[in-house]
N, C-alpha and C. Protein backbone atom coordinates (compact mmCIF):
# COMPACT_ATOMS: atom_id res chain seq x y z
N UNK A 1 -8.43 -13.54 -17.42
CA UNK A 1 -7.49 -13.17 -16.38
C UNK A 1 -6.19 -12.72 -17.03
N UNK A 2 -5.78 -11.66 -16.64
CA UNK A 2 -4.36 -11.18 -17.11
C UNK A 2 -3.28 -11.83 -16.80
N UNK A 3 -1.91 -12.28 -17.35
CA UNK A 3 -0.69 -12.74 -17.04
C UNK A 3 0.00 -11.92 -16.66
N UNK A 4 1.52 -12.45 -16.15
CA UNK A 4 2.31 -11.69 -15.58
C UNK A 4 3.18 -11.25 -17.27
N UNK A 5 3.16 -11.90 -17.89
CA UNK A 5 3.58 -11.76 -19.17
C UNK A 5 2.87 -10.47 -19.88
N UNK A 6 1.43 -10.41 -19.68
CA UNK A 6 0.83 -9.35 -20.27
C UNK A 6 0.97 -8.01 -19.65
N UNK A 7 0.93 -8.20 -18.69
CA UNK A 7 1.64 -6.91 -17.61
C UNK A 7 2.99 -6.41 -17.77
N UNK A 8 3.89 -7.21 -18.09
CA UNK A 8 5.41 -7.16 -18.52
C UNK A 8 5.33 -6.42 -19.57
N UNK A 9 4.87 -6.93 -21.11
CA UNK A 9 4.37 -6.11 -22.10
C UNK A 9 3.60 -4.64 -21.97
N UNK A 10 3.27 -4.53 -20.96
CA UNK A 10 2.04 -3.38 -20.99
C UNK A 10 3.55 -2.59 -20.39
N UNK A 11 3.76 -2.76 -19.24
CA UNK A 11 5.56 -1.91 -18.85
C UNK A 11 6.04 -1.57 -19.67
N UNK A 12 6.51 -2.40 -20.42
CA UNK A 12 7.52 -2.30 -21.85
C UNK A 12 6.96 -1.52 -22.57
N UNK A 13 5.86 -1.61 -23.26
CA UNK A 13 5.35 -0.60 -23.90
C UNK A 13 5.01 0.97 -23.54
N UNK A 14 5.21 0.77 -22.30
CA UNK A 14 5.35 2.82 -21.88
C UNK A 14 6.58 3.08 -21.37
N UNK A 15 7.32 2.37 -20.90
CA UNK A 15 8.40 2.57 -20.24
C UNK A 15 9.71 1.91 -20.65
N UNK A 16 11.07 2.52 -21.00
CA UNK A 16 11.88 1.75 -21.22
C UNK A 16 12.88 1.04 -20.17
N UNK A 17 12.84 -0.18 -20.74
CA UNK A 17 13.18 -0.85 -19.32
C UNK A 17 14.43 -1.66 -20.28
N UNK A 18 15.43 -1.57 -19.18
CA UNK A 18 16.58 -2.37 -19.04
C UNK A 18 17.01 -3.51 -18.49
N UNK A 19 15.51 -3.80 -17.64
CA UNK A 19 15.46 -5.20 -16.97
C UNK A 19 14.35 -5.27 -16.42
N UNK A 20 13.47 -6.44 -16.72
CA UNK A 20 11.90 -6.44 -16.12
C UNK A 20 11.67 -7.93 -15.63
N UNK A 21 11.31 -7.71 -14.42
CA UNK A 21 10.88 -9.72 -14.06
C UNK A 21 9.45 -8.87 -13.48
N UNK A 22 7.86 -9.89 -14.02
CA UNK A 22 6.97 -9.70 -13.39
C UNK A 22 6.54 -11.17 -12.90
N UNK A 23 6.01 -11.15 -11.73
CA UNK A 23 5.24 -12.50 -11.76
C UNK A 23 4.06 -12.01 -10.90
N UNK A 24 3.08 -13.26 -10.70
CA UNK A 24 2.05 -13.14 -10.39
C UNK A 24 0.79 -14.14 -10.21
N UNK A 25 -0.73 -14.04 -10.06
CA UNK A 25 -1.19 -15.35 -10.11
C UNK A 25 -2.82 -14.82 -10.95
N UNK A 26 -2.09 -13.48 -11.53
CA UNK A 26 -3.38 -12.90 -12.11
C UNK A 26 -4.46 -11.81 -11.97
N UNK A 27 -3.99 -11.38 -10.42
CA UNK A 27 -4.73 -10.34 -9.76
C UNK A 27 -3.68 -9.25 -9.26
N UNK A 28 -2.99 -9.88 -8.38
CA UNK A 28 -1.84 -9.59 -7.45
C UNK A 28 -0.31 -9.70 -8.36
N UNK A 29 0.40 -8.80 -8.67
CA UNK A 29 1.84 -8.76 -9.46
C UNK A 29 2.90 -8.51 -7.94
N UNK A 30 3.94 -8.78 -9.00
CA UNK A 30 5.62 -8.14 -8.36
C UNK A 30 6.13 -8.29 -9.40
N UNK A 31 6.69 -7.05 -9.67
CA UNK A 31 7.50 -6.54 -10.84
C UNK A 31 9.06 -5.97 -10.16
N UNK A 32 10.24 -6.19 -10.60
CA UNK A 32 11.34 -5.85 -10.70
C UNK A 32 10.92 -5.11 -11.78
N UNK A 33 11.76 -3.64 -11.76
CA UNK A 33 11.62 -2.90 -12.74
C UNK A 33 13.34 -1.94 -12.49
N UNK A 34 14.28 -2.14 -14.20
CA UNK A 34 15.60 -1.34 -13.84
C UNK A 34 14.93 -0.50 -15.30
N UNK A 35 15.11 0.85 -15.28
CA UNK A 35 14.76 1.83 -16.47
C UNK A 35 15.77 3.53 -16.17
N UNK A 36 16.12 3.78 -17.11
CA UNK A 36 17.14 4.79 -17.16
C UNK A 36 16.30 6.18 -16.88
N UNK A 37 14.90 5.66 -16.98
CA UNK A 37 14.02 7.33 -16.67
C UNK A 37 13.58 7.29 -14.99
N UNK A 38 14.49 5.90 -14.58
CA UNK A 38 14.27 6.85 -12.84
C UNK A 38 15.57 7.41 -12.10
N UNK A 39 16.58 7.70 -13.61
CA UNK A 39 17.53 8.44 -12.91
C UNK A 39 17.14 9.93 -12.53
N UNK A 40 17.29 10.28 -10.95
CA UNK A 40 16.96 11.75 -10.42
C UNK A 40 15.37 11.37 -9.90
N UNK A 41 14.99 10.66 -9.63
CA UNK A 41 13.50 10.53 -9.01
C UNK A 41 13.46 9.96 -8.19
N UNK A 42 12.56 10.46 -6.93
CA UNK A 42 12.90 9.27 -5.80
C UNK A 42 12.18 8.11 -5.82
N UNK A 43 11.91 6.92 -5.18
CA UNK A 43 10.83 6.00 -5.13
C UNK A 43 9.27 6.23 -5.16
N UNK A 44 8.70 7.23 -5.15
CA UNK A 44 7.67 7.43 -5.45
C UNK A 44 7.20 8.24 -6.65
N UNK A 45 8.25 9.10 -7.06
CA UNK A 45 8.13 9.42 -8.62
C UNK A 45 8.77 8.09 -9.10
N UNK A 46 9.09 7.70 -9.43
CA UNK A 46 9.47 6.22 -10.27
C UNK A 46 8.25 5.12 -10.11
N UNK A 47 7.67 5.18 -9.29
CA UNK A 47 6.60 3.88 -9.10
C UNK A 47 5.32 4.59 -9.97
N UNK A 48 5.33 6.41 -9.54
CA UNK A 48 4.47 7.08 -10.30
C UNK A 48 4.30 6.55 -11.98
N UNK A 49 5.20 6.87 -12.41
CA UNK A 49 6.20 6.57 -13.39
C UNK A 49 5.60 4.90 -14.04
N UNK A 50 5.54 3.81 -13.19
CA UNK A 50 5.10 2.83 -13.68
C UNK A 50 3.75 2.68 -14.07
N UNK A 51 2.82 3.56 -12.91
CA UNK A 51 1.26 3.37 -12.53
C UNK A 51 1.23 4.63 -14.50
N UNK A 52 2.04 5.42 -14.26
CA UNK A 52 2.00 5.83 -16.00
C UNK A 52 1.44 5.19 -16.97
N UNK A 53 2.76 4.48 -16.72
CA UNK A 53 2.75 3.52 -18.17
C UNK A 53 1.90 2.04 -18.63
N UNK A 54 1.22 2.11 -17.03
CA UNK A 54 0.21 1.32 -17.32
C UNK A 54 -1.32 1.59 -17.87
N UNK A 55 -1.29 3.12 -17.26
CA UNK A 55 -2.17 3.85 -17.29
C UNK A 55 -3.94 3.38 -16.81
N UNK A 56 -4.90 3.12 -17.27
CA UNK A 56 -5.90 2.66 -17.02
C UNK A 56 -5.97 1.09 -16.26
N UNK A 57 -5.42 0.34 -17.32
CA UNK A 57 -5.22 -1.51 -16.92
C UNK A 57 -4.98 -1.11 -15.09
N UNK A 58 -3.83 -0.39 -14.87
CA UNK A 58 -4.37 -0.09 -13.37
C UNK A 58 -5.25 -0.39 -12.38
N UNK A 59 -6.35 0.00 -12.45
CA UNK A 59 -7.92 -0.07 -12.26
C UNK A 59 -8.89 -0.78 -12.84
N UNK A 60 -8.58 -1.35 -13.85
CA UNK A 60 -9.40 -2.39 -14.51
C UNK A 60 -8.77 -3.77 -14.59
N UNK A 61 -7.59 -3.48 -14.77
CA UNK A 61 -6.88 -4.86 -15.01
C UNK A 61 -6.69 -5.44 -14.08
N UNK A 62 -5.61 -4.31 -13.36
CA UNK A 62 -4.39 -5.21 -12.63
C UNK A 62 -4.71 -4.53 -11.00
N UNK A 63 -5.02 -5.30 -9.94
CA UNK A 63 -5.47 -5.13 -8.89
C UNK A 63 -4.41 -4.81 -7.71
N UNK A 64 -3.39 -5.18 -8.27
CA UNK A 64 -2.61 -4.90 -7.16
C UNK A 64 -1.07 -5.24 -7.87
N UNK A 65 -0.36 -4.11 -7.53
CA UNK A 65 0.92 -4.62 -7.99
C UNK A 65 1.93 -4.03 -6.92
N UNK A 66 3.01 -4.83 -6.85
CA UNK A 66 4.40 -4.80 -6.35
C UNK A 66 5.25 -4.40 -6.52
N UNK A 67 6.22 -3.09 -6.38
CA UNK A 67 7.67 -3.43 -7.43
C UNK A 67 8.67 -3.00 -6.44
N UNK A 68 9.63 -3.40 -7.44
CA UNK A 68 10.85 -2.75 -7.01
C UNK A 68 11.56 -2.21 -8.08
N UNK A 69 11.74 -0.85 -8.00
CA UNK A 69 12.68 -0.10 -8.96
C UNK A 69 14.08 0.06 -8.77
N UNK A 70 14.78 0.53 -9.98
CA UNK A 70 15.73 0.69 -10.25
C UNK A 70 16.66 1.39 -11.05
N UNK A 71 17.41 2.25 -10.84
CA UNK A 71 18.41 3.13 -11.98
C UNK A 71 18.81 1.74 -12.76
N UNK A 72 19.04 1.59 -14.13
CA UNK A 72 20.84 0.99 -13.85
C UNK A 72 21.86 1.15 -13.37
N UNK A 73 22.39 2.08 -12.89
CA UNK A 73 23.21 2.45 -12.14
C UNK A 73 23.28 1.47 -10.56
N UNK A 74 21.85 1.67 -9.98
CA UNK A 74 21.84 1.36 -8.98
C UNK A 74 21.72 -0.86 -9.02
N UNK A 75 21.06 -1.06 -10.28
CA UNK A 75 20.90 -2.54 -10.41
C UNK A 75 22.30 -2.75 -10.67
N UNK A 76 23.00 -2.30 -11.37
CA UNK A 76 24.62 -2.90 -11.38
C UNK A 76 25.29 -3.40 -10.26
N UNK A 77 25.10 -2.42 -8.96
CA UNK A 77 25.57 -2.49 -7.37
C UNK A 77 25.24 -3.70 -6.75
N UNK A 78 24.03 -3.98 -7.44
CA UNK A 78 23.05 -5.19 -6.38
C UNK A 78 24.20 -6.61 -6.46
């Protein structure tokens, strides 16, 4: 079974991130995600953007995931 930890890593490794919380119970995630490459994209190019950098694990791994994105720009505001 995959962790929320291993999923975190798999993010990190395609995407640069400036702030990442994943959790989960192994099937099902929620990821906070703040990364400087969704400045100019709306919420669905940016989530695009994640399903990226996960690439395959997607569909094999990880069954369902959650997020919420973020500029830095826009996580500073929060």
């Amino acid at each position: 079974m995959i962790t929320p930890e291993q999923v975190k890593r798999y993010i990190e490794d395609g995407l640069p991130c400036d702030h990442l919380e994943v959790s989960g119970d192994g099937q099902h995630f929620e990821a906070v995600i703040v990364s400087p490459e969704f400045r100019g994209k709306n919420m669905v190019q940016q989530h695009q953007r994640v399903y990226q950098a996960l690439g395959t694990r997607m569909h094999a791994e990880i069954h369902a995931l959650s997020m919420k994105t973020f500029t830095p720009e826009d996580w500073a505001k929060r």
